[in-house]
Each structure stands twice: as structure tokens, then as C-alpha cells.
PDB file of N, CA and C in Angstrom:
ATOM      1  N   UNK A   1     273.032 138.892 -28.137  1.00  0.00           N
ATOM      2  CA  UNK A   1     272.018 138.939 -27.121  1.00  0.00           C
ATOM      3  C   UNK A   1     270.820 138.103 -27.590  1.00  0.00           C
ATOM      4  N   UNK A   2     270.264 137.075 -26.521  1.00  0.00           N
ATOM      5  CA  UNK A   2     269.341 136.450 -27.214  1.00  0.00           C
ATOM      6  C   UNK A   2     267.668 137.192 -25.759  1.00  0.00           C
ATOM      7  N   UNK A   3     267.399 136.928 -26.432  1.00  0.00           N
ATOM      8  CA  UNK A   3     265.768 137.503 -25.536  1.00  0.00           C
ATOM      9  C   UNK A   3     265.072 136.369 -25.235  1.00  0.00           C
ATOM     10  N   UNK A   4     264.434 135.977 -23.997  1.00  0.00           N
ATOM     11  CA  UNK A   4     264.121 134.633 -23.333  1.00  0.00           C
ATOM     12  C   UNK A   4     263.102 134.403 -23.814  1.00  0.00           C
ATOM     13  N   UNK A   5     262.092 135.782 -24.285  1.00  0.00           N
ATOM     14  CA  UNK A   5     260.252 135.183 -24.802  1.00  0.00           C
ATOM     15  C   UNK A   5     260.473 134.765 -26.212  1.00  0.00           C
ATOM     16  N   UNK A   6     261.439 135.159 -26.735  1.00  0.00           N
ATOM     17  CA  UNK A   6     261.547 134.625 -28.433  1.00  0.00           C
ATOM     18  C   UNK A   6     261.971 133.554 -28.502  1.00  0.00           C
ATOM     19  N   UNK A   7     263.116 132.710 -27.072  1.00  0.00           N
ATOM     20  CA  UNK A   7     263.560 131.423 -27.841  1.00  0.00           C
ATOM     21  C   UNK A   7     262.385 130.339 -26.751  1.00  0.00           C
ATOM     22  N   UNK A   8     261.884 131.128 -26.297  1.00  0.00           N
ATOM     23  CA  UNK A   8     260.005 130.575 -25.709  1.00  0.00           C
ATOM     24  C   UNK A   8     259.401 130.153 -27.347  1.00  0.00           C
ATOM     25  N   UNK A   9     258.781 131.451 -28.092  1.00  0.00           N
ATOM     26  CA  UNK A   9     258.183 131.462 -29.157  1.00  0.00           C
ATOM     27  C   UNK A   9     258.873 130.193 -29.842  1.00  0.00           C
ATOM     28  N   UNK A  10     260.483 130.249 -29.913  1.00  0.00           N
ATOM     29  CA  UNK A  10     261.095 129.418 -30.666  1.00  0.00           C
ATOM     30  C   UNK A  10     260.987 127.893 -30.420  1.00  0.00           C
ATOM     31  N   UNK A  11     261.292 127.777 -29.199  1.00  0.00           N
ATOM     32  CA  UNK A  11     260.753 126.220 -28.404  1.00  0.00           C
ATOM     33  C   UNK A  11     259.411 125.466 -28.532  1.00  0.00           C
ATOM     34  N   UNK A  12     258.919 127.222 -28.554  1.00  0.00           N
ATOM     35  CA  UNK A  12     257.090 126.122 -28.301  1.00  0.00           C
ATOM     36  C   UNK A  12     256.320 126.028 -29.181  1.00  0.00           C
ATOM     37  N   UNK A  13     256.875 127.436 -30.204  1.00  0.00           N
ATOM     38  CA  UNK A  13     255.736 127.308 -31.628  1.00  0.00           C
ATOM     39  C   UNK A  13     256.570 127.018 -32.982  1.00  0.00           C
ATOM     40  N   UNK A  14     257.566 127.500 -33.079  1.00  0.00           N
ATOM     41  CA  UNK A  14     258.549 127.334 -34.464  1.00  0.00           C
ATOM     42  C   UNK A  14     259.160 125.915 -34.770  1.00  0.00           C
ATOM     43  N   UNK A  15     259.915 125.517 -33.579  1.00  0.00           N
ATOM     44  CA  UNK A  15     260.148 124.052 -33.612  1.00  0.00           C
ATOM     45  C   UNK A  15     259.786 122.850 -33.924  1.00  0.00           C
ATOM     46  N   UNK A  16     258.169 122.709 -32.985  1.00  0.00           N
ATOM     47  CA  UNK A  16     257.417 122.056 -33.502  1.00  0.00           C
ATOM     48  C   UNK A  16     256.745 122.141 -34.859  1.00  0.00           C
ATOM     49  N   UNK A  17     256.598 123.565 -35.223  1.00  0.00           N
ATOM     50  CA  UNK A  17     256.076 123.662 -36.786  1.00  0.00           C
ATOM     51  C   UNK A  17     256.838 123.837 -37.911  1.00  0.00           C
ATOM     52  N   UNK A  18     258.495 123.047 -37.814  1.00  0.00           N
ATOM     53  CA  UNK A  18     259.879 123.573 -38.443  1.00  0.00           C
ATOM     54  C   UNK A  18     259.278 123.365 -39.841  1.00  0.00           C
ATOM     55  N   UNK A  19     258.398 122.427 -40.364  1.00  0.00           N
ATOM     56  CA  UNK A  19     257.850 121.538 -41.606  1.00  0.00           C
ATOM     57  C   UNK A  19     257.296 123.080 -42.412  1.00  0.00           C
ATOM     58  N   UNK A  20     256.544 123.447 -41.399  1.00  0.00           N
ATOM     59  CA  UNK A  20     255.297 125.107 -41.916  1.00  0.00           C
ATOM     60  C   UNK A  20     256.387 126.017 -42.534  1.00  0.00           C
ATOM     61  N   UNK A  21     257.275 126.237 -40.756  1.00  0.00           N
ATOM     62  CA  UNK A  21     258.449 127.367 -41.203  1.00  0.00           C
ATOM     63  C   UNK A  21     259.618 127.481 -42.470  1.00  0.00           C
ATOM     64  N   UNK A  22     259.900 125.873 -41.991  1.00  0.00           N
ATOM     65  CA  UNK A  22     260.951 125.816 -43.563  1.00  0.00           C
ATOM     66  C   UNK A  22     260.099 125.967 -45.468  1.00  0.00           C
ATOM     67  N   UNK A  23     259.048 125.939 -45.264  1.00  0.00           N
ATOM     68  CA  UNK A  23     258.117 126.238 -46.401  1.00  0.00           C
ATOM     69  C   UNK A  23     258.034 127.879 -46.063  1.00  0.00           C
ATOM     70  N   UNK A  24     257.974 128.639 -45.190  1.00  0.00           N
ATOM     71  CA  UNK A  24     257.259 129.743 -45.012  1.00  0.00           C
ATOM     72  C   UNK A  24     258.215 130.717 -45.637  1.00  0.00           C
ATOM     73  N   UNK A  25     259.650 131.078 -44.736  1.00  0.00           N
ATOM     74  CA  UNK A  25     260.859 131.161 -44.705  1.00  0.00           C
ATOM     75  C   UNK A  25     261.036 131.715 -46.314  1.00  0.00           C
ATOM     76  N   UNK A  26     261.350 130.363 -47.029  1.00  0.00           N
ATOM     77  CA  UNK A  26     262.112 130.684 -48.128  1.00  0.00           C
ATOM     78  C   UNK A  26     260.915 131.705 -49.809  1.00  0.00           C
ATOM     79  N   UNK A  27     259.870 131.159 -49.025  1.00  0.00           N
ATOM     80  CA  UNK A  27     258.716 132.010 -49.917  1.00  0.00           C
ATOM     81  C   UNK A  27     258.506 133.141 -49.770  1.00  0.00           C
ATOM     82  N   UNK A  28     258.407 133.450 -48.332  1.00  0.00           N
ATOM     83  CA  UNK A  28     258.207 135.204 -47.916  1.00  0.00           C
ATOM     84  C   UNK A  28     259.787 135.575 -48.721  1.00  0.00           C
ATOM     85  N   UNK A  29     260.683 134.736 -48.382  1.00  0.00           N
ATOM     86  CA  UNK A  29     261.879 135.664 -48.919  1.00  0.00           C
ATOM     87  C   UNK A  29     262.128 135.913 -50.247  1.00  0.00           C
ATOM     88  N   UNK A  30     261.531 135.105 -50.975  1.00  0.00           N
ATOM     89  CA  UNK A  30     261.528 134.863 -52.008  1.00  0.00           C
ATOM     90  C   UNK A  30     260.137 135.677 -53.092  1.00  0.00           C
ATOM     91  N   UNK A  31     259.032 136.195 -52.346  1.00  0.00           N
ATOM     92  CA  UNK A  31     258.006 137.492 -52.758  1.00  0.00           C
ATOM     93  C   UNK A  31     258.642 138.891 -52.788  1.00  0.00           C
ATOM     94  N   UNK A  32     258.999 138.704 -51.094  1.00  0.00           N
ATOM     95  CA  UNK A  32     259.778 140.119 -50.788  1.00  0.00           C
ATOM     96  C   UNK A  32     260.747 140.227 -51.686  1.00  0.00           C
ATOM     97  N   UNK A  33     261.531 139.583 -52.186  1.00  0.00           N
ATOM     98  CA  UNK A  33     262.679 139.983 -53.364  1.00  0.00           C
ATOM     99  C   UNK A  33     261.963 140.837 -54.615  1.00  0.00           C
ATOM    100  N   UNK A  34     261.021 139.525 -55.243  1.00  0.00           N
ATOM    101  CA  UNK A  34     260.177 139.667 -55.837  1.00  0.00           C
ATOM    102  C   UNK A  34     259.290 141.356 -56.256  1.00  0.00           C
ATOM    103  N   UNK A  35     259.047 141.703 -54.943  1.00  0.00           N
ATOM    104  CA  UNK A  35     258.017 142.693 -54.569  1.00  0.00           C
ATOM    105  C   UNK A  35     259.005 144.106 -54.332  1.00  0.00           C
ATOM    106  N   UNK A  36     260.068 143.841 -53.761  1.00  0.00           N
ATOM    107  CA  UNK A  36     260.860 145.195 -53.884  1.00  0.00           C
ATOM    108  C   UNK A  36     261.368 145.490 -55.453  1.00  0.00           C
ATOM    109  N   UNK A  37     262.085 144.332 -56.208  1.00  0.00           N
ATOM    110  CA  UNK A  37     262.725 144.312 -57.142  1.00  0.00           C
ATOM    111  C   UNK A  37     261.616 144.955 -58.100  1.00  0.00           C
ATOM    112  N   UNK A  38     260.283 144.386 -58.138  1.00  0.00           N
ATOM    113  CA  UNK A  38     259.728 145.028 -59.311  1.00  0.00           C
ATOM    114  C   UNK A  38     258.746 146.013 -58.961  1.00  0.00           C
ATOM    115  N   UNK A  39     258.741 146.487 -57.265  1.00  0.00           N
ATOM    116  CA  UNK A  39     258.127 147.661 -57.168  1.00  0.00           C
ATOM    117  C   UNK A  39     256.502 147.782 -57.347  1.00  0.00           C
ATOM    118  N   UNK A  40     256.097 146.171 -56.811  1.00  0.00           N
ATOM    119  CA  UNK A  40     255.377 145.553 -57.127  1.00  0.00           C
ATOM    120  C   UNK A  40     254.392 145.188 -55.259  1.00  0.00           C
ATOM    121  N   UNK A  41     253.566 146.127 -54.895  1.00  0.00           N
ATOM    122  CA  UNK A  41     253.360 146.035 -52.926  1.00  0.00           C
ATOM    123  C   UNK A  41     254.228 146.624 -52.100  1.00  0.00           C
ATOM    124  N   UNK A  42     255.094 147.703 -52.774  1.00  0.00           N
ATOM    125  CA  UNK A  42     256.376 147.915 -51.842  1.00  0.00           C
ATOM    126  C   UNK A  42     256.055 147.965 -50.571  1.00  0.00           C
ATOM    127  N   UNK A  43     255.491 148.967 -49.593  1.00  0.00           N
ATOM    128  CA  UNK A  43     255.211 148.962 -48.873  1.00  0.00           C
ATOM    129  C   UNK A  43     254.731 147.620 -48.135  1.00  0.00           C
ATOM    130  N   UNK A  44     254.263 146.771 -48.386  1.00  0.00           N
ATOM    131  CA  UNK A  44     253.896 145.690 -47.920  1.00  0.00           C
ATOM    132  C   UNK A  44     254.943 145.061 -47.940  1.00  0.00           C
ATOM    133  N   UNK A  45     255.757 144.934 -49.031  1.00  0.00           N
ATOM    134  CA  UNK A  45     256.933 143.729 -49.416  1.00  0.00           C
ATOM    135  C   UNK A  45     257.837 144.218 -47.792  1.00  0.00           C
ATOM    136  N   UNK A  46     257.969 145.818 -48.023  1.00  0.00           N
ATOM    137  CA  UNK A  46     259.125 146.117 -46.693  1.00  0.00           C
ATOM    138  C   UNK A  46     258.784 146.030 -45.327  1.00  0.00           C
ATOM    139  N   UNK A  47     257.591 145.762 -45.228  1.00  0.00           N
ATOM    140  CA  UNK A  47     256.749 145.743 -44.016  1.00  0.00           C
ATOM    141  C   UNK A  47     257.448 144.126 -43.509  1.00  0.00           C
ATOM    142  N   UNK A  48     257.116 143.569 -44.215  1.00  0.00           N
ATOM    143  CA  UNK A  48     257.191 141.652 -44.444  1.00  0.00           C
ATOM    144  C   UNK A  48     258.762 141.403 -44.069  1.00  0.00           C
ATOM    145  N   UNK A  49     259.260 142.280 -45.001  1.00  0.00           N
ATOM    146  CA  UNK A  49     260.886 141.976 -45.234  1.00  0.00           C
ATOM    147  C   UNK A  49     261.612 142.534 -43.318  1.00  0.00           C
ATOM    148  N   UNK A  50     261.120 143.187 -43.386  1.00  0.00           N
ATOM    149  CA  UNK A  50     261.573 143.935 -41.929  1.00  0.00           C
ATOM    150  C   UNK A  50     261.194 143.154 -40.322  1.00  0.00           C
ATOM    151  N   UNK A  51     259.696 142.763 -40.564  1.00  0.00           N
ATOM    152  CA  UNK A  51     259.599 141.849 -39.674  1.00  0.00           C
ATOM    153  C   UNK A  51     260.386 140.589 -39.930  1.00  0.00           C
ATOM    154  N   UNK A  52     260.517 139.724 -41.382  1.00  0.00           N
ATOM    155  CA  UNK A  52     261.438 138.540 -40.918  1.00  0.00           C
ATOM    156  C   UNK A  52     262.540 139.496 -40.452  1.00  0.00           C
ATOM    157  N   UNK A  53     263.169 140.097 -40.655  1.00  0.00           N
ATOM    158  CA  UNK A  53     265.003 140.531 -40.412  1.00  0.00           C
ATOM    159  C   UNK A  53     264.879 140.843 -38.838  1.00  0.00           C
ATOM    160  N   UNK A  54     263.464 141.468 -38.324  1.00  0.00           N
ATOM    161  CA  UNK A  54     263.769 141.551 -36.395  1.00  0.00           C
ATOM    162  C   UNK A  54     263.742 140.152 -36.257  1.00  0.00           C
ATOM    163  N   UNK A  55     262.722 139.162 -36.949  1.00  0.00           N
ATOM    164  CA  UNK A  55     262.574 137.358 -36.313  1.00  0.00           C
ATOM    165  C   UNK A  55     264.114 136.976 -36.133  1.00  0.00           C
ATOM    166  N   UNK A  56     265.144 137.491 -37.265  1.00  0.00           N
ATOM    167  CA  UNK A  56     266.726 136.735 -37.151  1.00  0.00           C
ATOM    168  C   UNK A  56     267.357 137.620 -36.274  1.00  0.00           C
ATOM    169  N   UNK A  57     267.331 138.772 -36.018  1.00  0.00           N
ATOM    170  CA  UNK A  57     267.612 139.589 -34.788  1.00  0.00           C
ATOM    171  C   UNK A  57     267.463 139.334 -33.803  1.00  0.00           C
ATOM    172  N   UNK A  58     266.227 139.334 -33.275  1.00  0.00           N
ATOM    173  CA  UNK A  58     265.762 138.355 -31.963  1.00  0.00           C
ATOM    174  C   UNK A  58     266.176 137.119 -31.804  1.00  0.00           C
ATOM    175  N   UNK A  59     266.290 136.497 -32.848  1.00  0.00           N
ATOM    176  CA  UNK A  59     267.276 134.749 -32.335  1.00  0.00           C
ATOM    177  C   UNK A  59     268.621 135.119 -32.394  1.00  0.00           C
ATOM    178  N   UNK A  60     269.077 135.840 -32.613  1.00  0.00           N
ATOM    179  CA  UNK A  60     270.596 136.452 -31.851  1.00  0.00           C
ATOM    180  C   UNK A  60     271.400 136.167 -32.904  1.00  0.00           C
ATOM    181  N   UNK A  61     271.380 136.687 -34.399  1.00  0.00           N
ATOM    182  CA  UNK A  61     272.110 136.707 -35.337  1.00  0.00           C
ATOM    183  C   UNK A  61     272.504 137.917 -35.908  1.00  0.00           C
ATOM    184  N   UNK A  62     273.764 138.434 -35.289  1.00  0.00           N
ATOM    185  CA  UNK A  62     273.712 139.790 -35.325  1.00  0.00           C
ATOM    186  C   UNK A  62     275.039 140.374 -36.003  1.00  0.00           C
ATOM    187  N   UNK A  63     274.707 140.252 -37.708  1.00  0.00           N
ATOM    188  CA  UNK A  63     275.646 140.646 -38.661  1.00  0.00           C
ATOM    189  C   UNK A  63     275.387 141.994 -39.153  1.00  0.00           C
ATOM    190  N   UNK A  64     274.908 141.985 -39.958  1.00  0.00           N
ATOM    191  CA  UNK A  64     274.381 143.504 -40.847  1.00  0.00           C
ATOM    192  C   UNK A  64     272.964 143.458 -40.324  1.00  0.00           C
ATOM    193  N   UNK A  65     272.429 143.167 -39.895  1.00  0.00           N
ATOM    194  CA  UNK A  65     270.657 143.169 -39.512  1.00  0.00           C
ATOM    195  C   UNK A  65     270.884 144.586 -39.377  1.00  0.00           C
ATOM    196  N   UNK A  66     271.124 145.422 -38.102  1.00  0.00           N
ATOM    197  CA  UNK A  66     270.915 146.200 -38.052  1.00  0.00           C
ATOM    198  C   UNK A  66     270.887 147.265 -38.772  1.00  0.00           C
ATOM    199  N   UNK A  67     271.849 146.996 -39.593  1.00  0.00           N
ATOM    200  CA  UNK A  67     272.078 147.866 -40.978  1.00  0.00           C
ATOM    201  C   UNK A  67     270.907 148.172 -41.708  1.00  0.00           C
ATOM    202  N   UNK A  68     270.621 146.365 -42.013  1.00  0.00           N
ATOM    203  CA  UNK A  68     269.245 146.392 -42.709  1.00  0.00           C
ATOM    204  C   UNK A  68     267.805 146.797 -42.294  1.00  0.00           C
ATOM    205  N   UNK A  69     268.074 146.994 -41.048  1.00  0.00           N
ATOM    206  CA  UNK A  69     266.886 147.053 -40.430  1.00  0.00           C
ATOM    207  C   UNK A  69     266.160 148.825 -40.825  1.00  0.00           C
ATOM    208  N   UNK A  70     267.397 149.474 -40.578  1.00  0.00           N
ATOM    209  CA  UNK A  70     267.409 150.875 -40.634  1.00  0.00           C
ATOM    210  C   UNK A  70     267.331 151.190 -41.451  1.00  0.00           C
ATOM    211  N   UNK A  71     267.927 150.489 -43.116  1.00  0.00           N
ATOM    212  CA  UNK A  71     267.414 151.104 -44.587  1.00  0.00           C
ATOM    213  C   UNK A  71     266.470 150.331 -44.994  1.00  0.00           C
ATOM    214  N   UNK A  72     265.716 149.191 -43.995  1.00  0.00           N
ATOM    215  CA  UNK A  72     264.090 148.397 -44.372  1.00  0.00           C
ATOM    216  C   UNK A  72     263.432 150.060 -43.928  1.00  0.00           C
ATOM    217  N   UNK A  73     263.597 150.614 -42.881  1.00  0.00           N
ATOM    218  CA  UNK A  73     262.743 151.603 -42.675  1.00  0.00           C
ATOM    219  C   UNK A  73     262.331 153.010 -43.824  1.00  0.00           C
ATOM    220  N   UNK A  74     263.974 153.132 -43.875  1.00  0.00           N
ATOM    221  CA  UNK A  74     264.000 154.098 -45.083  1.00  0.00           C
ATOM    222  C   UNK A  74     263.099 153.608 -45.923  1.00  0.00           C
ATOM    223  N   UNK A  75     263.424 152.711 -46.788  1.00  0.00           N
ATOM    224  CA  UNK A  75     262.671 151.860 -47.453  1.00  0.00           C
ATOM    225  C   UNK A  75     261.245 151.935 -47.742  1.00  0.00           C
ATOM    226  N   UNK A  76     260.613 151.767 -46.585  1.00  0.00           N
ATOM    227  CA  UNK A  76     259.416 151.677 -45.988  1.00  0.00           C
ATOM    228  C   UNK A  76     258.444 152.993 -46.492  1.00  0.00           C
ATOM    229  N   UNK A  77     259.741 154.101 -45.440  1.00  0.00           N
ATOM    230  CA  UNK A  77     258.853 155.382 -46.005  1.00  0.00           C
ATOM    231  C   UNK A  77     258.908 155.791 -47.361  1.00  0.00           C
ATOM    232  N   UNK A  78     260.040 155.072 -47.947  1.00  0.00           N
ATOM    233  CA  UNK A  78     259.700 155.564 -49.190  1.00  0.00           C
ATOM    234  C   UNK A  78     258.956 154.977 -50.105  1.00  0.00           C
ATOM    235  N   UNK A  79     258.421 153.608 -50.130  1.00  0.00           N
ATOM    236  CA  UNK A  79     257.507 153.000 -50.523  1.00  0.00           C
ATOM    237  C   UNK A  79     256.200 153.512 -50.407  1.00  0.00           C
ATOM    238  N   UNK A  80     256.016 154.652 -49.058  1.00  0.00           N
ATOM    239  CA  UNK A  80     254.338 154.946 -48.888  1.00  0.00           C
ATOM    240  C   UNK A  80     254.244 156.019 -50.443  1.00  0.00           C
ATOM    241  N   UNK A  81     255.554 156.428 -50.887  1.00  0.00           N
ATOM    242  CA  UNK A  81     255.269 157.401 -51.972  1.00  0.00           C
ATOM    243  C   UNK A  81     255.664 156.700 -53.135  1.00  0.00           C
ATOM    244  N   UNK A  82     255.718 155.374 -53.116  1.00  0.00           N
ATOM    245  CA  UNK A  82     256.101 154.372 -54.236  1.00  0.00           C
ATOM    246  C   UNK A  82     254.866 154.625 -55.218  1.00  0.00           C
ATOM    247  N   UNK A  83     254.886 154.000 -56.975  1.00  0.00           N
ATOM    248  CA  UNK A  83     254.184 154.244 -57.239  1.00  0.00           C
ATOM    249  C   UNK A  83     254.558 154.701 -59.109  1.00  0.00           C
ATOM    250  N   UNK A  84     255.610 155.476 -58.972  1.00  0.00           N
ATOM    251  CA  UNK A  84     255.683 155.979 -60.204  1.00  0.00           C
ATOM    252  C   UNK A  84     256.487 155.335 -61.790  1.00  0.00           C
ATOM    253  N   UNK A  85     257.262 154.302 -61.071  1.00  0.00           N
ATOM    254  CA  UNK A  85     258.205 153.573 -61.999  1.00  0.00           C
ATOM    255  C   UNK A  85     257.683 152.371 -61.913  1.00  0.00           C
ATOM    256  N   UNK A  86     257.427 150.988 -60.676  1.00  0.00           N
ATOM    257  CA  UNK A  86     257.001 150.304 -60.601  1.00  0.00           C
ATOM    258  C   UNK A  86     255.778 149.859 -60.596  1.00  0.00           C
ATOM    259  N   UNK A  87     255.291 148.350 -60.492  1.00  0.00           N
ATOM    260  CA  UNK A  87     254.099 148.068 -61.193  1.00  0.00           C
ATOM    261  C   UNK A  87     253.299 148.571 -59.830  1.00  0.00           C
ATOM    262  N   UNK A  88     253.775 149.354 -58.766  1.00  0.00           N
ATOM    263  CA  UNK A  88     252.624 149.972 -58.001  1.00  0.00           C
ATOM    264  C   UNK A  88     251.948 150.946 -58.634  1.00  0.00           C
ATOM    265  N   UNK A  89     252.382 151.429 -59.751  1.00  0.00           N
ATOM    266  CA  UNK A  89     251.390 152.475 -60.446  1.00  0.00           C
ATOM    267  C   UNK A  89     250.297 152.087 -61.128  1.00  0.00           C
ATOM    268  N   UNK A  90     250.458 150.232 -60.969  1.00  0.00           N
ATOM    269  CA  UNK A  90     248.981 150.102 -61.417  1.00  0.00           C
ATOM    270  C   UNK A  90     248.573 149.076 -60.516  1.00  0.00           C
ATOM    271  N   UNK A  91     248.969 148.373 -59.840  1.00  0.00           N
ATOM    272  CA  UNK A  91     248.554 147.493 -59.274  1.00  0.00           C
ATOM    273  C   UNK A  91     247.902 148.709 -57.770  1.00  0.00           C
ATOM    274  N   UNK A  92     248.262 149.712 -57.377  1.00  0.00           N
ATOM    275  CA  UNK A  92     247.524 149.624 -55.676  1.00  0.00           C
ATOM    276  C   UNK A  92     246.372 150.785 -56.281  1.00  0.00           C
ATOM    277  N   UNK A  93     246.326 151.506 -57.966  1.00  0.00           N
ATOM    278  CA  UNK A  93     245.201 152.070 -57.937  1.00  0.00           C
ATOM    279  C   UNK A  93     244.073 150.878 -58.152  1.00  0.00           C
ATOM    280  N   UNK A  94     244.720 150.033 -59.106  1.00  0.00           N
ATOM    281  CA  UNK A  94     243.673 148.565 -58.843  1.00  0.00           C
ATOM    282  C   UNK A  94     242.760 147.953 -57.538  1.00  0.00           C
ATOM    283  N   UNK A  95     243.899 147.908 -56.183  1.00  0.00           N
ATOM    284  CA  UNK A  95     243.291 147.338 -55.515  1.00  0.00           C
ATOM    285  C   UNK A  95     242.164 148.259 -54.534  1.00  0.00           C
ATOM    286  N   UNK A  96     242.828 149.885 -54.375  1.00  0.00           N
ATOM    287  CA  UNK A  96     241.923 150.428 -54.210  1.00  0.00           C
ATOM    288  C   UNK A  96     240.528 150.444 -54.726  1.00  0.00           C
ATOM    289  N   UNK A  97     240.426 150.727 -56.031  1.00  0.00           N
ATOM    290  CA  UNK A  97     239.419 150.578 -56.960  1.00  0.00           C
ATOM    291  C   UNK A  97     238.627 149.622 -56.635  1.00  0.00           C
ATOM    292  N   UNK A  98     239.282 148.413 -56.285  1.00  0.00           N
ATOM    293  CA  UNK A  98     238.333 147.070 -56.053  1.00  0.00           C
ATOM    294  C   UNK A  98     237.530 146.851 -54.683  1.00  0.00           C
ATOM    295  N   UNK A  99     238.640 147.555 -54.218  1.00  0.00           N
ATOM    296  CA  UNK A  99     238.398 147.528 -52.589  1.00  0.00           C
ATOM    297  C   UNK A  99     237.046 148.491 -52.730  1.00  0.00           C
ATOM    298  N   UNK A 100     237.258 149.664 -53.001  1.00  0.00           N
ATOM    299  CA  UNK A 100     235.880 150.708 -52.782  1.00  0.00           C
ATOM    300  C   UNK A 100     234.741 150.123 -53.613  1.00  0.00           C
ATOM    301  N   UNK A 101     234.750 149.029 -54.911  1.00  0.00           N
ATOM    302  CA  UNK A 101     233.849 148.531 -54.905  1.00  0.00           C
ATOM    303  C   UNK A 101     232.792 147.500 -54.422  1.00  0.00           C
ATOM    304  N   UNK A 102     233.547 147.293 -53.760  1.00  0.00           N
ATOM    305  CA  UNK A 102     233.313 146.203 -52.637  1.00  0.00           C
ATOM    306  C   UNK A 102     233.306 146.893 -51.513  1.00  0.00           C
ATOM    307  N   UNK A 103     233.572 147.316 -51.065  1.00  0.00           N
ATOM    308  CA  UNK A 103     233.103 148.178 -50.063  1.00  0.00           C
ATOM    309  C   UNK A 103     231.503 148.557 -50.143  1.00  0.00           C
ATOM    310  N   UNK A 104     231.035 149.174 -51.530  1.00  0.00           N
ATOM    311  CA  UNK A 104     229.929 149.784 -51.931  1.00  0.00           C
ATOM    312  C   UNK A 104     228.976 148.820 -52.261  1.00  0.00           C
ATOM    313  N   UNK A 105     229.521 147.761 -52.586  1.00  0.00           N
ATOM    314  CA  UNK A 105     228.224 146.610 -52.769  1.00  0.00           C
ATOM    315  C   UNK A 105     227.906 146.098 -51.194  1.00  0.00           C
ATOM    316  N   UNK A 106     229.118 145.672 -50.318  1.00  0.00           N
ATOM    317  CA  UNK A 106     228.395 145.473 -49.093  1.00  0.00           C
ATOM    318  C   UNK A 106     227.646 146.221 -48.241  1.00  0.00           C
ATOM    319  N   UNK A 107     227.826 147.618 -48.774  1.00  0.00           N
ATOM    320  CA  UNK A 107     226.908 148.679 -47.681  1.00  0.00           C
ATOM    321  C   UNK A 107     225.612 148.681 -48.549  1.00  0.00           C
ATOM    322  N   UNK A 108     225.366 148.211 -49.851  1.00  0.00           N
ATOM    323  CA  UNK A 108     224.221 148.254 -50.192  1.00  0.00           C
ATOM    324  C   UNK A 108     223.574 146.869 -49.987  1.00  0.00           C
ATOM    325  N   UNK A 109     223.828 146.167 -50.117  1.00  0.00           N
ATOM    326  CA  UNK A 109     223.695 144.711 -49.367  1.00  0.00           C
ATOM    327  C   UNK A 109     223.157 144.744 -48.057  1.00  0.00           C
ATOM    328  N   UNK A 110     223.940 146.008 -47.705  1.00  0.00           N
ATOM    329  CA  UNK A 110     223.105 145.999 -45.778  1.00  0.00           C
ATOM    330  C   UNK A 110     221.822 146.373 -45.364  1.00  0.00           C
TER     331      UNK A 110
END
């Protein structure tokens, strides 16, 4: 099944920017590996990973996607409790940390 507004999207914005996409493509896929494997943004990595896998869904490539689609979700939720083995145990108390400091300098700034 192909869906008419995606091979729109595909005609009018992907095509013309095949140069962007074929750079884009193999890097996101290539973080997301990256980012699940070492447990390293999970949540983000599966967020990423799940939207490309609906982009090849929607252009009507329809092998295991669905498969994947359904344990990207699993995935997903289990990433919000990620944290204890991978480098999310130090990297998202980091970015929090940074984030609320920055947060706190711009409200004093105001």
C-alpha cells in the first residue's frame, strides 16, 4: 500500500533534496545503531529509529517493518526506564544537570 501525501512529500521534497537525504539516511542509521547498542540516548535513539522505519513503511516497503515497528515501541518504553547498564546512567543525569543550569542562569539573566 502506498499513501498519495507521502509519495507527494516524496516528489516534492525528498527527490529534489536526494544529495541532503542520501547523507541523512545512512548517519541517522548509523547513530541509532550507535545509540541503542551502547545505551547511549535510548529513548531518543528509538524515537529516531522508529520514525525512519514508518518513512520506509509509508513508501510501501513492507517486509518485517511492522515487526519492527512494534518492538521500536517496546523498545521505546523501555528506554524511558533506561539508565542502569548503559552510558545513559551518566550521560542523561549530565544533560539534565546542564539543562537546569541553564535554565537557572537564564531566569536570572531575566
Amino acid at each position: 500500500m502506498v499513501y498519495s501525501w507521502y509519495v507527494h512529500f516524496l516528489d516534492s521534497f525528498a527527490l529534489p533534496n536526494i544529495d541532503v537525504f542520501n547523507f541523512i539516511v545512512p548517519w541517522g542509521e548509523t547513530l541509532i545503531g550507535l545509540g541503542l547498542l551502547l545505551g547511549c540516548l535510548t529513548t531518543a535513539a528509538m524515537f529516531f529509529g522508529l520514525v525512519m522505519n514508518f518513512s520506509f513503511f509509508l513508501a510501501g516497503t513492507v517486509s518485517h517493518n511492522p515487526t519492527d515497528i512494534f518492538l521500536g515501541f517496546i523498545i521505546l518504553a523501555a528506554g524511558f526506564n533506561a539508565g542502569k547498564y548503559g552510558l545513559d546512567r551518566w550521560v542523561v543525569p549530565f544533560i539534565r544537570k546542564t539543562a537546569k543550569t541553564y535554565s537557572e542562569k537564564s531566569k536570572a539573566a531575566a
